[in-house]
C-alpha atoms as a PDB file:
ATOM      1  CA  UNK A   1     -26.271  48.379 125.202  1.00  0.00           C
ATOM      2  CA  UNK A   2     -26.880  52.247 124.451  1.00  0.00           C
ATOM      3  CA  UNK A   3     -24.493  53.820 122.117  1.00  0.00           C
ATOM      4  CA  UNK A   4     -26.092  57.013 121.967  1.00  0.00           C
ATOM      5  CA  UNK A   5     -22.940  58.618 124.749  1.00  0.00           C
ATOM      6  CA  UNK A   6     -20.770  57.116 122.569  1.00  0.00           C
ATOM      7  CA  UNK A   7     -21.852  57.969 119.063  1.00  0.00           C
ATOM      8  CA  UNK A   8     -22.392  61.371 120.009  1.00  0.00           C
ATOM      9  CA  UNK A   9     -18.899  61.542 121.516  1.00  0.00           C
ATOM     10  CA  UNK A  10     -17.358  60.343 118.396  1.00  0.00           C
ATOM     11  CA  UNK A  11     -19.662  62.718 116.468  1.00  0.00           C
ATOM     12  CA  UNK A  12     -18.155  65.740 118.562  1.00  0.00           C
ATOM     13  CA  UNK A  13     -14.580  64.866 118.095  1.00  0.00           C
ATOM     14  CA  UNK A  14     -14.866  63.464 114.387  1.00  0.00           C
ATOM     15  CA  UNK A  15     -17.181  66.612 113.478  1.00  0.00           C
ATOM     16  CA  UNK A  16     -17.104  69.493 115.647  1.00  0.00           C
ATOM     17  CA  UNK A  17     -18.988  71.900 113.515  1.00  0.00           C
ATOM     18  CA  UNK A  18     -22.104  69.487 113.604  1.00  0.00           C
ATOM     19  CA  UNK A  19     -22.307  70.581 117.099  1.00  0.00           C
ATOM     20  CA  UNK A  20     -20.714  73.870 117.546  1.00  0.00           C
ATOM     21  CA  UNK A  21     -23.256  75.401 119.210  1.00  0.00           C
ATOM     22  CA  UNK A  22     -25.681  72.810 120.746  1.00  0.00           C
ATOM     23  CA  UNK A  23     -28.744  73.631 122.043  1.00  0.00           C
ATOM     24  CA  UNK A  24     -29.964  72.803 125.684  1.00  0.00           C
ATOM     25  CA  UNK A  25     -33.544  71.567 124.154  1.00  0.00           C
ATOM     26  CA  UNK A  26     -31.681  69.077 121.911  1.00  0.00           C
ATOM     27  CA  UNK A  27     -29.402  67.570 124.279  1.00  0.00           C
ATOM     28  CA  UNK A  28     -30.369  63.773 124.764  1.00  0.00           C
ATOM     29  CA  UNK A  29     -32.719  64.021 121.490  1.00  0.00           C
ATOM     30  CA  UNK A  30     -30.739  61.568 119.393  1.00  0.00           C
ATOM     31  CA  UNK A  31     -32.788  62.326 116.154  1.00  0.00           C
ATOM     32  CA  UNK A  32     -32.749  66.180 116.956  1.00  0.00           C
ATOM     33  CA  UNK A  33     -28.690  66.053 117.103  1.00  0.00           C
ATOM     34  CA  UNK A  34     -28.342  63.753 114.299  1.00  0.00           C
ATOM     35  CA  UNK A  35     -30.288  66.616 112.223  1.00  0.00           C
ATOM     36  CA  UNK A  36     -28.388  69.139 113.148  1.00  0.00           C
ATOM     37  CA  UNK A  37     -25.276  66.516 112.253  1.00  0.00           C
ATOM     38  CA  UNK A  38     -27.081  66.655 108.637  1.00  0.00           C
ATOM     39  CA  UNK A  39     -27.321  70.089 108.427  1.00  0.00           C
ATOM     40  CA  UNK A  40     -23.519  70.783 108.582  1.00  0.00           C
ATOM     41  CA  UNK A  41     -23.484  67.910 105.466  1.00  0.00           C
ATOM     42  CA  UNK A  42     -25.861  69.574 103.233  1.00  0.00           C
ATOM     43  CA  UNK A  43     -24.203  72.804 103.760  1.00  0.00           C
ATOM     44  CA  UNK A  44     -21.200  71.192 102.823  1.00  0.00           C
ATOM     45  CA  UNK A  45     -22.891  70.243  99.639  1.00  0.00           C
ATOM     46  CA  UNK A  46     -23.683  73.584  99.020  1.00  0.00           C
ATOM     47  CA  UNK A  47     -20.168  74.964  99.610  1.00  0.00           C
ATOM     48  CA  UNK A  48     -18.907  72.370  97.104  1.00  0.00           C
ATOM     49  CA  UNK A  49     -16.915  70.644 100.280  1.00  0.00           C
ATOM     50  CA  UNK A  50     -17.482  66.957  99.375  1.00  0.00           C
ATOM     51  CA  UNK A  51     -14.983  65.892 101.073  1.00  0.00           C
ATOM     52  CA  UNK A  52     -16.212  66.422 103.907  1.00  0.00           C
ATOM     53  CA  UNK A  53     -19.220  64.550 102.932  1.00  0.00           C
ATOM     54  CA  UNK A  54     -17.352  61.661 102.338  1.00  0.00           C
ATOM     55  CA  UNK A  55     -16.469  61.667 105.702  1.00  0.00           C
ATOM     56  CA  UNK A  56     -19.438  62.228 107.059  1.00  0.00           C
ATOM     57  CA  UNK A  57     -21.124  59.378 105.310  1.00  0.00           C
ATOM     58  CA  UNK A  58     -18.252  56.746 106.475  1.00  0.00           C
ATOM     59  CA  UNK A  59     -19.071  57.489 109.668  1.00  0.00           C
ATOM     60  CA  UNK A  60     -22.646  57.304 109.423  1.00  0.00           C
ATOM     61  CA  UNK A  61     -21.879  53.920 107.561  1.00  0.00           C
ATOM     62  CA  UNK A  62     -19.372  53.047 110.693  1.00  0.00           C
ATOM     63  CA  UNK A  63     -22.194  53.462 112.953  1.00  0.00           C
ATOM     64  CA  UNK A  64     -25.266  51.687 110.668  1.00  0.00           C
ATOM     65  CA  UNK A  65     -26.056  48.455 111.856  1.00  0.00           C
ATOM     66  CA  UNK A  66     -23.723  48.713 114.612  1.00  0.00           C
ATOM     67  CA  UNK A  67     -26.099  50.408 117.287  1.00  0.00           C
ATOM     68  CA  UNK A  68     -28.451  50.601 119.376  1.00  0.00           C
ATOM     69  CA  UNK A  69     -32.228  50.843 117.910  1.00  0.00           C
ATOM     70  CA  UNK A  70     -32.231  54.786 118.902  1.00  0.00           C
ATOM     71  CA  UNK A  71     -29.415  55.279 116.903  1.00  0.00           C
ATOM     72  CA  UNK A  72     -29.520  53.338 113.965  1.00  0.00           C
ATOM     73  CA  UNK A  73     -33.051  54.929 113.847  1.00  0.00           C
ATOM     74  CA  UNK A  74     -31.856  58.294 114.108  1.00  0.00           C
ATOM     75  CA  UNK A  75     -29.461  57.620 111.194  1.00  0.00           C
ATOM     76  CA  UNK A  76     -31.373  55.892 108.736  1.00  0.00           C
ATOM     77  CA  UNK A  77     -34.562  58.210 109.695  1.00  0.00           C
ATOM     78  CA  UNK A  78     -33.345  61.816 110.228  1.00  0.00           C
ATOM     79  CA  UNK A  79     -29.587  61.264 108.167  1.00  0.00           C
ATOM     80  CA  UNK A  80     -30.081  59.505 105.495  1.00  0.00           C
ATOM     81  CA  UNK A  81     -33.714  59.410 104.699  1.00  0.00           C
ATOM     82  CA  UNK A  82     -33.873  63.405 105.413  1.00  0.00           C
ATOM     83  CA  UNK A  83     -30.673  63.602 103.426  1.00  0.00           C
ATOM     84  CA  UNK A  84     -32.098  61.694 100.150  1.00  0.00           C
ATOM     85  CA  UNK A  85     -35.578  64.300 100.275  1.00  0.00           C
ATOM     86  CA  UNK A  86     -32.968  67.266 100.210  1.00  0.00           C
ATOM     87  CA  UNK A  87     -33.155  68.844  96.485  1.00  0.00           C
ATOM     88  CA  UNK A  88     -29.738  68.669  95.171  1.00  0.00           C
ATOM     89  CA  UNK A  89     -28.478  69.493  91.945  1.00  0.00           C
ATOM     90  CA  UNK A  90     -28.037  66.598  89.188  1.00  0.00           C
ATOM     91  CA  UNK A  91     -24.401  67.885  89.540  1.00  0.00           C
ATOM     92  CA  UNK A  92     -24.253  67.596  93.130  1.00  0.00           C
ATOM     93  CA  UNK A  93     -26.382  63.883  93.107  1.00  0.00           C
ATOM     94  CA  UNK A  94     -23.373  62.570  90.894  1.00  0.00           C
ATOM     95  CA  UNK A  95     -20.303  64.552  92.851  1.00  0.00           C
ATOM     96  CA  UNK A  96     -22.389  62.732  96.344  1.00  0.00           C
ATOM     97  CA  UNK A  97     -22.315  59.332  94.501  1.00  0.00           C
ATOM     98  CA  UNK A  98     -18.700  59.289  93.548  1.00  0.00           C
ATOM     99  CA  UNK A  99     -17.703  59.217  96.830  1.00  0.00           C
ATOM    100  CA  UNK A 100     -19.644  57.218  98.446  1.00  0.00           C
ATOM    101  CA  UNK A 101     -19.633  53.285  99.009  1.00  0.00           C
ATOM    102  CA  UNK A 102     -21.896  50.917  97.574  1.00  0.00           C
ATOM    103  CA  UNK A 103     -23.414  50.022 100.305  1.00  0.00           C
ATOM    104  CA  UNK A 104     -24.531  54.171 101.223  1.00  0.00           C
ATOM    105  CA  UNK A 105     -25.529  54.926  97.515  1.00  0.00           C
ATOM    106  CA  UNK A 106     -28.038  51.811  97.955  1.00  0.00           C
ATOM    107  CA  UNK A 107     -29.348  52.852 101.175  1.00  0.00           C
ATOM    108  CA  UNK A 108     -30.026  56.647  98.827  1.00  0.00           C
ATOM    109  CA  UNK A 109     -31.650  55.005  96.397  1.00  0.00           C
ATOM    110  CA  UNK A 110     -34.406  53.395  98.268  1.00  0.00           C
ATOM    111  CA  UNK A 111     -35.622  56.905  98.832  1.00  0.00           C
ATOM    112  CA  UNK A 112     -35.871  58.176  95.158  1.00  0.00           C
ATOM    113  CA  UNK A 113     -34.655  57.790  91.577  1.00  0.00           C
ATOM    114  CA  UNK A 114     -32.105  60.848  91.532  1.00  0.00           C
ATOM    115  CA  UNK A 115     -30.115  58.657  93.537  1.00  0.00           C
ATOM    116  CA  UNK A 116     -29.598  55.458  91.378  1.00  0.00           C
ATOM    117  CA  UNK A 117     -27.157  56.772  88.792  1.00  0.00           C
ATOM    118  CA  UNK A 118     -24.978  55.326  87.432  1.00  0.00           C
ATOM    119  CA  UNK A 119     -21.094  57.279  88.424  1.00  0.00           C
ATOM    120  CA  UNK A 120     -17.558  56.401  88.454  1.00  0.00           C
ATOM    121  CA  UNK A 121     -15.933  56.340  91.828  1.00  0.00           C
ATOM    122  CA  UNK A 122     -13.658  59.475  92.124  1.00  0.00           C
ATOM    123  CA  UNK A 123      -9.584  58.914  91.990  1.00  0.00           C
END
């Protein structure tokens, strides 16, 4: 069943900034929207607004595994694996990490050492 409709739905209501202002060229290009989705999270990053990327990586976690092959593509390929490349502070690796589950920080750290540190969760 295609879950594209509904993932990018959810993606509109849960995260309206990711697609403010979409563009007519990216609409129906899954791995196209899901960068722009990523784009919004490493700005966060940047702004110091981690709590949004907490939120942003349970719902990419909600969604892993739980879709179609178009979308669980688009998320592992142009999310997570586009995410991990991004050069990030060894500050803003650990303040990432803390917040994320287990299960996310391993899916990281099959794209590069910076991401298998060792953190505390955050309280």
């Amino acid at each position: 069943m295609e879950r594209r409709p509904e993932f990018i739905a959810a993606l509109q209501k849960e995260f309206p900034a990711a697609l403010e202002n979409p563009r007519r060229d990216l609409d129906g290009l899954i791995h196209l929207e899901v960068a722009e989705f990523r784009d919004t999270v490493e700005d966060a990053v940047r702004d110091g607004r981690f709590w949004y990327v907490e939120q942003a990586f349970r719902f990419v976690e909600g969604y892993l595994d739980d879709s179609d092959d178009d979308v669980d593509n688009a998320l592992g390929v142009s999310f997570l694996e586009d995410f991990a490349y991004t050069t990030f502070s060894k500050n803003e690796i650990e303040s990432i990490l803390c917040r994320l589950s287990m299960n996310m920080r391993k899916q990281l750290a099959r794209f590069g050492e910076q991401w298998n540190v060792r953190v505390r969760p955050a309280t």
